[in-house]
Protein backbone atom coordinates (compact mmCIF):
# COMPACT_ATOMS: atom_id res chain seq x y z
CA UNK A 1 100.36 84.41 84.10
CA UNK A 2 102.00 87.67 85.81
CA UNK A 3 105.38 86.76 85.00
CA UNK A 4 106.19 90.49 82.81
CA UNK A 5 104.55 92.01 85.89
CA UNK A 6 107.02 90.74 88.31
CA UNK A 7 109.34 90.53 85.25
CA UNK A 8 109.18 94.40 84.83
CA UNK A 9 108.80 95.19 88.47
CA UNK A 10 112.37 93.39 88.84
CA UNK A 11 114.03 95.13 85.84
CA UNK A 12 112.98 98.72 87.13
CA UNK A 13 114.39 98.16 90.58
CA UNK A 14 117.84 97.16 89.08
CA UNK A 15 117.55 93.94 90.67
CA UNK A 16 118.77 94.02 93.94
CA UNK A 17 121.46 92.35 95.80
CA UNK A 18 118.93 90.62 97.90
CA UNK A 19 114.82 89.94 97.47
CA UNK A 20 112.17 88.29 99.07
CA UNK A 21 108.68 87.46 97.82
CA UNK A 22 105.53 86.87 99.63
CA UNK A 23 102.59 84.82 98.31
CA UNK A 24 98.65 84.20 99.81
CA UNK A 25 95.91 82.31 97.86
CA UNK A 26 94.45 78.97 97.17
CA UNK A 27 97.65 77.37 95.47
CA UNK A 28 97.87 73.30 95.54
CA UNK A 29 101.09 73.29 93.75
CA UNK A 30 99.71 72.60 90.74
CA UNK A 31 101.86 73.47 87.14
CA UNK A 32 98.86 76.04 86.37
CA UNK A 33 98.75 78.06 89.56
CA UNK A 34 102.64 78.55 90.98
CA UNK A 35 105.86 79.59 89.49
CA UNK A 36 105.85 79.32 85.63
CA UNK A 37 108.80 78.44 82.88
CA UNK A 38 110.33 81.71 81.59
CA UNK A 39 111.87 82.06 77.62
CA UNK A 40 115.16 83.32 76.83
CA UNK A 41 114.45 86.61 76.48
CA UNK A 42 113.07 86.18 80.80
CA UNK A 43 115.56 83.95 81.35
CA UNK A 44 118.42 86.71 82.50
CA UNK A 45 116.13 89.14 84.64
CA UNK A 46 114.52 85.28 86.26
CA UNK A 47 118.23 84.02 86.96
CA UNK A 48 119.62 87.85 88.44
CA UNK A 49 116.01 87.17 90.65
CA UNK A 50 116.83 83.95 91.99
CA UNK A 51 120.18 85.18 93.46
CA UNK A 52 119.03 87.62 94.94
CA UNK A 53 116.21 85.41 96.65
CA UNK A 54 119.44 83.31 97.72
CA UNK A 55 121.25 86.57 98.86
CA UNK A 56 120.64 87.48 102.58
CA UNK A 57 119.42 86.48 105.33
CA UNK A 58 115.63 87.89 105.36
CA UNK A 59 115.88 86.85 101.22
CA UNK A 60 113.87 83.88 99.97
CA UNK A 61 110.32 83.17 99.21
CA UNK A 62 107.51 83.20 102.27
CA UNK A 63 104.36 81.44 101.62
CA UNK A 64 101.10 82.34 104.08
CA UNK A 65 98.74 79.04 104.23
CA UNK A 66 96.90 77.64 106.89
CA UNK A 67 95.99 74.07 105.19
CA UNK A 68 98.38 71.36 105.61
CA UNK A 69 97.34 69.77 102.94
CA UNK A 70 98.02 72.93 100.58
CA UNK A 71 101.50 73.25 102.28
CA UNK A 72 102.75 69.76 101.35
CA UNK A 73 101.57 70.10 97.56
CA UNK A 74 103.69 73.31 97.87
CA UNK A 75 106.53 72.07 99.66
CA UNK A 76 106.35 68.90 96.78
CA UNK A 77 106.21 71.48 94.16
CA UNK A 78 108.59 73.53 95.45
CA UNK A 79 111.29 70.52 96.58
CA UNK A 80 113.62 71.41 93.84
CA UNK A 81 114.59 75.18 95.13
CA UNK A 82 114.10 74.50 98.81
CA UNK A 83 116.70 71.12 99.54
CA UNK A 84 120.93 71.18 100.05
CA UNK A 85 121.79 74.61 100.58
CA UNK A 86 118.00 76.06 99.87
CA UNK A 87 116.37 74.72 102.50
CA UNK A 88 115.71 77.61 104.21
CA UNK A 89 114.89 79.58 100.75
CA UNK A 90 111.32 78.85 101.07
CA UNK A 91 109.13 79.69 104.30
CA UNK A 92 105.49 79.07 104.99
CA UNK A 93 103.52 81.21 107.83
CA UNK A 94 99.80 80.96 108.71
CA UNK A 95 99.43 84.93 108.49
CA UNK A 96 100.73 88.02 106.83
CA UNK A 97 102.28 89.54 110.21
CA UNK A 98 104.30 86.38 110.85
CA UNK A 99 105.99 87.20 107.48
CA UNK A 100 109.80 88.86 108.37
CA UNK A 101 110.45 92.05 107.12
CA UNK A 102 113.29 94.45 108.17
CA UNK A 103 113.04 97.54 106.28
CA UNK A 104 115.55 96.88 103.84
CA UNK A 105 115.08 93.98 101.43
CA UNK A 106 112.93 94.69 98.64
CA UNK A 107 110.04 92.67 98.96
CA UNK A 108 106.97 91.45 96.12
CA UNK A 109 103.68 90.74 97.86
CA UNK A 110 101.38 88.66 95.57
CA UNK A 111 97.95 88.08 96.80
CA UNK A 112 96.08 85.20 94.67
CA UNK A 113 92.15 84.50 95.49
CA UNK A 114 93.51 85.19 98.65
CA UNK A 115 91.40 88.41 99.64
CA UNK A 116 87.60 87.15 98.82
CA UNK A 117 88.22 84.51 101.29
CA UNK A 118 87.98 87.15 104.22
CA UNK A 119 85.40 87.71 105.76
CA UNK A 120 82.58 90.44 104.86
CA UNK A 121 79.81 92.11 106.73
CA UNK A 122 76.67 92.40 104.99
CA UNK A 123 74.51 95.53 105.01
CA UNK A 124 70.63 95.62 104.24
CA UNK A 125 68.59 99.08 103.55
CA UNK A 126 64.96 98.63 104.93
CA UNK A 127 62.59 101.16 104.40
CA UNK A 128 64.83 104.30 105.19
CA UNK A 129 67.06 102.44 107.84
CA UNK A 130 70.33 99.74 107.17
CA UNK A 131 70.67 96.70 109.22
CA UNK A 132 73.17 94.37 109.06
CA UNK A 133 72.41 90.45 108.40
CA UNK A 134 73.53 88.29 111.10
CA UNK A 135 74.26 84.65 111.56
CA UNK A 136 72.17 83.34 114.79
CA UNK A 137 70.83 80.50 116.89
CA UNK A 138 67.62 78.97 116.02
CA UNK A 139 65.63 79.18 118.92
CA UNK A 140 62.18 78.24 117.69
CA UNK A 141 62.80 74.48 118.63
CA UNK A 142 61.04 73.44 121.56
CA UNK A 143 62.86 72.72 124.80
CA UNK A 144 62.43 69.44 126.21
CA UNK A 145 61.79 69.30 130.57
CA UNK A 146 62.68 65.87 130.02
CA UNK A 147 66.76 65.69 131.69
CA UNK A 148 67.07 62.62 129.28
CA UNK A 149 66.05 63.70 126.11
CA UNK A 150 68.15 64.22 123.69
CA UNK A 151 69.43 67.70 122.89
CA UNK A 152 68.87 68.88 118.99
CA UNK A 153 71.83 69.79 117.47
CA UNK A 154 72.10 73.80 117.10
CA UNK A 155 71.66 74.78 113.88
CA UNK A 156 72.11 78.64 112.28
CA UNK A 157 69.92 80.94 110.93
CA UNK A 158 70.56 84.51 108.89
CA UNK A 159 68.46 87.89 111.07
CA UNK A 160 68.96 91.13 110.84
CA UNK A 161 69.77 92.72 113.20
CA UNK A 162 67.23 94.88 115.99
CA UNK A 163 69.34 97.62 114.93
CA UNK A 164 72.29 99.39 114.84
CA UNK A 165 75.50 97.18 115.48
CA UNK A 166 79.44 98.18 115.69
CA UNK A 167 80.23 97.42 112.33
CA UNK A 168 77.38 99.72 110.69
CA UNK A 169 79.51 102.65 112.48
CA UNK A 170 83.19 101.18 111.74
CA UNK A 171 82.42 99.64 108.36
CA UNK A 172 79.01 100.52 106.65
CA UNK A 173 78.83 104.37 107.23
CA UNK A 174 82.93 105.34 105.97
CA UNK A 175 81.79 103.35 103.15
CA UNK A 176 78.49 105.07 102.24
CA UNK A 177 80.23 109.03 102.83
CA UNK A 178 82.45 107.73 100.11
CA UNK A 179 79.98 107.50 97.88
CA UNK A 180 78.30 109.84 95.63
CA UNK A 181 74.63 111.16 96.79
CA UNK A 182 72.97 109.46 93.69
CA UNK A 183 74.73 105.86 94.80
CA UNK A 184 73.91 106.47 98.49
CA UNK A 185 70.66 106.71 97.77
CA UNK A 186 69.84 104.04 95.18
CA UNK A 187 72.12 101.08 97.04
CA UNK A 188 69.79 98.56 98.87
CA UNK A 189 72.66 96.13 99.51
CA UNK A 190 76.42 96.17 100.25
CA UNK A 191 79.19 94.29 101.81
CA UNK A 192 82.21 96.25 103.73
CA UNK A 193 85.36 93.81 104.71
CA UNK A 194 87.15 94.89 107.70
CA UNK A 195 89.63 92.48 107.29
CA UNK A 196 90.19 93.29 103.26
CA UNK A 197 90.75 96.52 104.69
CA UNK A 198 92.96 95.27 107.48
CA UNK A 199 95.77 93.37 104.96
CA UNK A 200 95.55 96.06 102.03
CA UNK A 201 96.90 98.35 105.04
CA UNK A 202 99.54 95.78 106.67
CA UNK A 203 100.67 95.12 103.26
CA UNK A 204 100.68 99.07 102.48
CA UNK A 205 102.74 100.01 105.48
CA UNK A 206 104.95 97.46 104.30
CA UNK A 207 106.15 98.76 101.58
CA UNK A 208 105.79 102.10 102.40
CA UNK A 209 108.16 101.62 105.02
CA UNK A 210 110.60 99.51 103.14
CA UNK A 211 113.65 101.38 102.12
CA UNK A 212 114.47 98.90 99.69
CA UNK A 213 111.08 99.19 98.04
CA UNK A 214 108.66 96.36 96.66
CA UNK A 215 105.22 96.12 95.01
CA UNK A 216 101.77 94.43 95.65
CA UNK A 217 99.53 92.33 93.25
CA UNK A 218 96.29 91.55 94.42
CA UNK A 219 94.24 89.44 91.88
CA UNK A 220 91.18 87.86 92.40
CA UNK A 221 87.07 88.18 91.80
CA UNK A 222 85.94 91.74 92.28
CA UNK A 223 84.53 95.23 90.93
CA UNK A 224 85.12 98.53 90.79
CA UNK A 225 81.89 100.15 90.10
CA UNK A 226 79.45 98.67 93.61
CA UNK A 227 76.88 95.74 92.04
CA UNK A 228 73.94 96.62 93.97
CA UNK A 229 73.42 93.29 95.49
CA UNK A 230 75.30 90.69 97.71
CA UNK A 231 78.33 88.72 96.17
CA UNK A 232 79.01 86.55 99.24
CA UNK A 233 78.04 82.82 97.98
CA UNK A 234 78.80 79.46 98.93
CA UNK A 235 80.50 76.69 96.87
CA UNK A 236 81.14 73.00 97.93
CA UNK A 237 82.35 70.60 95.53
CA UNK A 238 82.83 73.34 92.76
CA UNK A 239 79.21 74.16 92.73
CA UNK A 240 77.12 77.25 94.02
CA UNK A 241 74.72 76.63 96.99
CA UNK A 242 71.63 78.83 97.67
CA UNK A 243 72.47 78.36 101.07
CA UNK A 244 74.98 80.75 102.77
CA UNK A 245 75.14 78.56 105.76
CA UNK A 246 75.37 75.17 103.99
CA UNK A 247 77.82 72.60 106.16
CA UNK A 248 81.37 72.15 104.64
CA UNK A 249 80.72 75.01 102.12
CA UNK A 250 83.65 77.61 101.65
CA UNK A 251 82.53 81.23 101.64
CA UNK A 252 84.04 83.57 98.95
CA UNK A 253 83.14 87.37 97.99
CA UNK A 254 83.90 89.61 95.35
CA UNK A 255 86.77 92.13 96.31
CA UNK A 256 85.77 95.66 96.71
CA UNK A 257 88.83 97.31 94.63
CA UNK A 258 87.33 100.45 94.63
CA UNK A 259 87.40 101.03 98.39
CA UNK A 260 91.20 99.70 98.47
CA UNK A 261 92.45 101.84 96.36
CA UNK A 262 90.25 104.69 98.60
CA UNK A 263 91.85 103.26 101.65
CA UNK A 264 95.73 103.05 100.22
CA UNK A 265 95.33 106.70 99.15
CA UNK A 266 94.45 108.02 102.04
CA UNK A 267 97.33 106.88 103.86
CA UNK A 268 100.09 109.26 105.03
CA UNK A 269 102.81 107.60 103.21
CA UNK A 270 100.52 105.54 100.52
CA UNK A 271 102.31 103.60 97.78
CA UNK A 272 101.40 104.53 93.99
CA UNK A 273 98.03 102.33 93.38
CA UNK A 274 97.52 101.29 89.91
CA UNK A 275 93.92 99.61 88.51
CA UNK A 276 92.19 97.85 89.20
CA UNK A 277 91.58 96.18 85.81
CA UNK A 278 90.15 93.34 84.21
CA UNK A 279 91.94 89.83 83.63
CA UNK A 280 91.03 90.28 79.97
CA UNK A 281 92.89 93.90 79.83
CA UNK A 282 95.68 92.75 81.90
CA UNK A 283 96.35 89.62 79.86
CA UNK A 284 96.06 91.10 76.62
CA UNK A 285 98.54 94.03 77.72
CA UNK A 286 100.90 91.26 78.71
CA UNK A 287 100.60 89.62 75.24
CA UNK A 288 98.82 86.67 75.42
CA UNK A 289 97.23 86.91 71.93
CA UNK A 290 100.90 86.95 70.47
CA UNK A 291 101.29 84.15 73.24
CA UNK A 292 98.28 82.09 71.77
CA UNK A 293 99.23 82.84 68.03
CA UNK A 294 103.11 81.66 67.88
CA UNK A 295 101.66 78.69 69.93
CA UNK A 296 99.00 77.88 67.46
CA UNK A 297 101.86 77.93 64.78
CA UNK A 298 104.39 75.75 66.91
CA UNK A 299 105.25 73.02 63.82
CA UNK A 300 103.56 69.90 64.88
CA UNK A 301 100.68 70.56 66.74
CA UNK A 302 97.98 68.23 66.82
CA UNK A 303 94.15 69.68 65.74
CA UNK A 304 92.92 68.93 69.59
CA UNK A 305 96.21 71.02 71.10
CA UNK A 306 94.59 73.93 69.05
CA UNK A 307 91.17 73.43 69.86
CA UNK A 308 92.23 73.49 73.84
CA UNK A 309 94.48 76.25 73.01
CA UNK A 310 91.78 77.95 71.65
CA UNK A 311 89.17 77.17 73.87
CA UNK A 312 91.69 78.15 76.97
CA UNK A 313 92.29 81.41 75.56
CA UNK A 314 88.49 82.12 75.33
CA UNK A 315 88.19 81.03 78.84
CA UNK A 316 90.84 83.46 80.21
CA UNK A 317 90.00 86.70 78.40
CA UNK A 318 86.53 86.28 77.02
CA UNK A 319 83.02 87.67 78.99
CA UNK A 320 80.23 86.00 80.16
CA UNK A 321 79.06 85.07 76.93
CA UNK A 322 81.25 82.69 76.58
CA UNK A 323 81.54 81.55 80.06
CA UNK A 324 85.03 83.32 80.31
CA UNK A 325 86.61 84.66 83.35
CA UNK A 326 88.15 87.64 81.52
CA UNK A 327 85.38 90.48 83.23
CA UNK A 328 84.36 89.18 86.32
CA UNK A 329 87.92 88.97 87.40
């Protein structure tokens, strides 16, 4: 829940006259994943925020999704602030450039399991030289002379490559010169994401150019310190495959914080980059254990509304140990 972030972020900038916000990531439109109910002591900074979404023509809320199916949970979800005189309040786009922006409204991009869908390049060390691992055609299969035999479906397989390629010299090497000698030479395995790269920047020069200012939350699976290994898995149906090139699978990969924050700073104008830090940190800093305790003393609740309570709390800021999520992202 990130409403004190945007909450605060709001409040500091005096709320302006006008506002837009931008949003990527996986949301259906569920109660759990989009906008959230605010108490009273929220409730003014919310209401100055949602006039000023209302306030101006580039003002209003712009949502980047590609699924059509995702859009219309949205758009269901959303129904109540974008009908009468709101229609136009909300916006969807199918990428970050197609989002307006005119140098003057203040603007809040937030970026939700958005940036380990991108895709990744993955780097190999062999011996004393890297190679990157490719997706290819199979081509053991035997070839029929036979014009009416039936032609095998293609099907993938993961090489490295020969040798070098063009993203070992865009991606891999900036990444390893960053690195301390002791890492550089230990590291067997590592993915680089041009296009993680690519949107931290867009949504960088963004704000920096913004005279009306903004800010950026980017939340999602990722590290700070490199793993060592590959993170790039595939899930179908909520469950891991061992195979990266499984049909119907969606590919995800654990964000690389350490090089955005490397690439933001190194821009000419680069906005202040804070973190990155865990979900359990940022929750608790936000309160959630007061948030958990006055709940757990609400007059009335049931034994099983505590147990959940309880066991959702765990979930959201506890480690591994107990299967929580509050480490890893």
């Amino acid at each position: 829940d990130g409403r004190p972030v945007v909450r605060d972020r709001v409040a500091a900038a005096g709320v302006p006259g006008n506002s837009q916000a931008g949003g990527a990531g996986p949301w259906k439109g569920d109660a759990d994943g989009g906008p959230a109910q605010v108490d009273q002591r929220e409730l003014a900074v919310f209401q100055s925020f949602q006039k000023a979404l209302r306030n101006g023509s580039q003002a209003g809320v712009n949502l980047v999704e590609i699924s059509p199916a995702f859009r219309e949970a949205q758009a269901s979800a959303l129904s109540k602030y974008s009908t009468g005189e709101d229609s136009s309040l909300v916006e969807w786009h199918n990428a970050l450039q197609d989002v307006p922006e005119d140098g003057e409204t203040p603007t809040i991009y937030i970026a939700h399991e958005f940036l380990d869908a991108l895709p990744v390049h993955m780097f190999v060390k062999k011996s004393a030289a890297w190679t990157e691992l490719l997706v290819d055609l199979d081509d053991r299969k035997a070839v029929s002379l036979d014009p009416e035999a039936k032609v095998p479906d293609p099907e993938f397989v993961m090489k490295l490559s020969p040798g070098a390629t063009p993203s070992m010299k865009l991606l891999l090497h900036p990444r390893l010169e960053a690195l301390d000698e002791d890492t550089r030479g230990e590291i067997r395995e590592i993915e680089v994401s041009g296009s993680v790269i690519e949107h931290t920047l867009a949504v960088s020069n963004r704000l920096a150019a913004s005279k009306g200012g903004g800010a950026a939350l980017f939340i999602d699976y990722g590290y700070d310190d490199l793993p060592g290994k590959f993170t790039c898995r595939a899930i179908r149906d909520h469950k891991l495959l061992d195979d990266l090139l499984a049909p119907c699978a969606d590919l995800t990969a654990d964000v690389d914080f350490s090089l955005i924050r490397s690439v933001v700073e190194k821009m000419e104008r680069a906005p202040a980059v804070s973190g990155p830090i865990s979900q359990s940190r940022f929750l608790q800093s936000l309160g959630i254990g007061y948030r958990a305790q006055a709940l757990l003393e609400t007059p009335g609740i049931s034994e099983k509304q505590a147990e959940d309570l309880v066991e959702g709390y765990k979930r959201l800021v506890g480690g591994a140990d107990v299967d929580g999520m509050g480490e890893i992202y």
